[in-house]
C-alpha atoms as a PDB file:
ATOM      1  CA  UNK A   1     163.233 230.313 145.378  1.00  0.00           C
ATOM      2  CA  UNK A   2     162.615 228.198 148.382  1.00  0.00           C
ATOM      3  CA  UNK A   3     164.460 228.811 151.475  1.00  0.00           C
ATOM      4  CA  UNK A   4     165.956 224.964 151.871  1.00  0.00           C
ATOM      5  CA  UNK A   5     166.977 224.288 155.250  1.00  0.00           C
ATOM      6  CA  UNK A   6     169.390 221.467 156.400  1.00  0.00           C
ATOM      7  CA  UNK A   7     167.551 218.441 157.566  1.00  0.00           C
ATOM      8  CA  UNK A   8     168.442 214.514 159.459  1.00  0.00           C
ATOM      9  CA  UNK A   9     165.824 212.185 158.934  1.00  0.00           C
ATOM     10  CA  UNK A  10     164.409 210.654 162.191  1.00  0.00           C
ATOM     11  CA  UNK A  11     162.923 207.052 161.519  1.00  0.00           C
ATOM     12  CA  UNK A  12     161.741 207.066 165.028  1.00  0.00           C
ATOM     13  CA  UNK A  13     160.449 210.458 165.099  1.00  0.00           C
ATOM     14  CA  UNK A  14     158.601 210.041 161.710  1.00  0.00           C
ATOM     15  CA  UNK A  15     157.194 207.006 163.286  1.00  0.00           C
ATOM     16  CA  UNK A  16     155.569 209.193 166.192  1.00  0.00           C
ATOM     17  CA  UNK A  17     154.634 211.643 163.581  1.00  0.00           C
ATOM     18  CA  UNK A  18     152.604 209.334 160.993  1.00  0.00           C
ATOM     19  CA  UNK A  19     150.479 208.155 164.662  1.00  0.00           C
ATOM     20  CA  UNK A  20     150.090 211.646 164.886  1.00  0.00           C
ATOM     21  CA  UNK A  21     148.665 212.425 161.471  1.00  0.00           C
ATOM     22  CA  UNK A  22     146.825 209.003 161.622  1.00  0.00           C
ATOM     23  CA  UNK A  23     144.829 210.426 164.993  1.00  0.00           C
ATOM     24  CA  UNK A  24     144.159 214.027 163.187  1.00  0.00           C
ATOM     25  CA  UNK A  25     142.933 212.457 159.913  1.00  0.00           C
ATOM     26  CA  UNK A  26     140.475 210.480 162.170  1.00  0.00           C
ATOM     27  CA  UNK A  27     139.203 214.051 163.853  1.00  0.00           C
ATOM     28  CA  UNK A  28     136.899 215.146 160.460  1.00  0.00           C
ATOM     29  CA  UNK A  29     135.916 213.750 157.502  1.00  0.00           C
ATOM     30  CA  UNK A  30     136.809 217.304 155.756  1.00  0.00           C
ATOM     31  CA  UNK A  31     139.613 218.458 156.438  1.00  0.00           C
ATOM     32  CA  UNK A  32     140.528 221.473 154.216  1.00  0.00           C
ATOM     33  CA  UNK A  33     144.116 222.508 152.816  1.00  0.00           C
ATOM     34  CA  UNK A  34     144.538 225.047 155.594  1.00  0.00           C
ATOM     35  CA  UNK A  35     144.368 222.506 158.672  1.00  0.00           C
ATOM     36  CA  UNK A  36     146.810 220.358 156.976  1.00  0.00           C
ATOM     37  CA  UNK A  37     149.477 222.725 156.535  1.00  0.00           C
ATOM     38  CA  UNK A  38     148.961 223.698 160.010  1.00  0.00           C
ATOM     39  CA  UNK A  39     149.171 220.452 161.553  1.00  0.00           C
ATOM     40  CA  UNK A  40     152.292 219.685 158.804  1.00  0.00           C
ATOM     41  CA  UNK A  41     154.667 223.310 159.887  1.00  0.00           C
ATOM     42  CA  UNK A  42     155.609 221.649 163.366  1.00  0.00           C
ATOM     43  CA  UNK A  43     156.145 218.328 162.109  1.00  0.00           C
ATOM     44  CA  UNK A  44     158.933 218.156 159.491  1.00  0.00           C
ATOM     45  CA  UNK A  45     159.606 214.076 159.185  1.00  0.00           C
ATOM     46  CA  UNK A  46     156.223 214.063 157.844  1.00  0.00           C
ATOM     47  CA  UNK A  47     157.084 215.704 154.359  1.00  0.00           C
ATOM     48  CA  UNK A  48     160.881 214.281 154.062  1.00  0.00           C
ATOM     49  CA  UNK A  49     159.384 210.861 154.859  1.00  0.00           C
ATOM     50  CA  UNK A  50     157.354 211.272 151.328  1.00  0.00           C
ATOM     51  CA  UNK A  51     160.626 211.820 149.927  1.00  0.00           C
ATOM     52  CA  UNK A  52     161.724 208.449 150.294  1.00  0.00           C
ATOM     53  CA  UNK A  53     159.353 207.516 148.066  1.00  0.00           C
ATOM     54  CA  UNK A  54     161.020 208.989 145.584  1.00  0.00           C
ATOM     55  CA  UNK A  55     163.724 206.336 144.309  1.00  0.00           C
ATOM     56  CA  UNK A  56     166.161 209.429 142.718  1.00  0.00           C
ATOM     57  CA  UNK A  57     166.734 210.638 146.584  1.00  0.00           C
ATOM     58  CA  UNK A  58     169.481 208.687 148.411  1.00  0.00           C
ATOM     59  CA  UNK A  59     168.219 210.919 151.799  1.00  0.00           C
ATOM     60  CA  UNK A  60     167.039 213.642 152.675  1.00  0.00           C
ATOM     61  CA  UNK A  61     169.036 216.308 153.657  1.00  0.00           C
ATOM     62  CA  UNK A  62     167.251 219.790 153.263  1.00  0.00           C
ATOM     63  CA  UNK A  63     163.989 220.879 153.119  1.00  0.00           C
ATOM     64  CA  UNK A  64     161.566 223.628 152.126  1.00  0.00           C
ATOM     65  CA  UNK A  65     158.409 224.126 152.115  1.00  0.00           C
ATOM     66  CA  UNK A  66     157.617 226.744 149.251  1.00  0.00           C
END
């Protein structure tokens, strides 16, 4: 069972975040699974932001990441 852990959604902050990701998915053409999840742990309004793509959530309010 995943280890949920409580969570505010940042608009602001996901916006630095996605410039972020933008600038390391420009680094390599091949980035592997491991890099990804590296670069992801720190940066947590990366994965809840997804979840507003999901029309069942209202917000995000915990998250987990196994």
């Amino acid at each position: 069972m995943p280890d949920f852990q409580p969570y505010t959604l940042d608009l602001a902050a996901c916006r630095v975040q996605v410039g972020e990701l933008k600038a390391f998915l420009g680094t390599s053409p091949a980035l592997g699974e491991k890099a990804l999840r590296k670069f992801l742990l720190p940066r947590t309004h990366l994965p809840a932001l997804v979840g507003l793509y999901n029309p069942s959530l209202a917000r995000p309010d915990r998250l987990a990441w196994e």
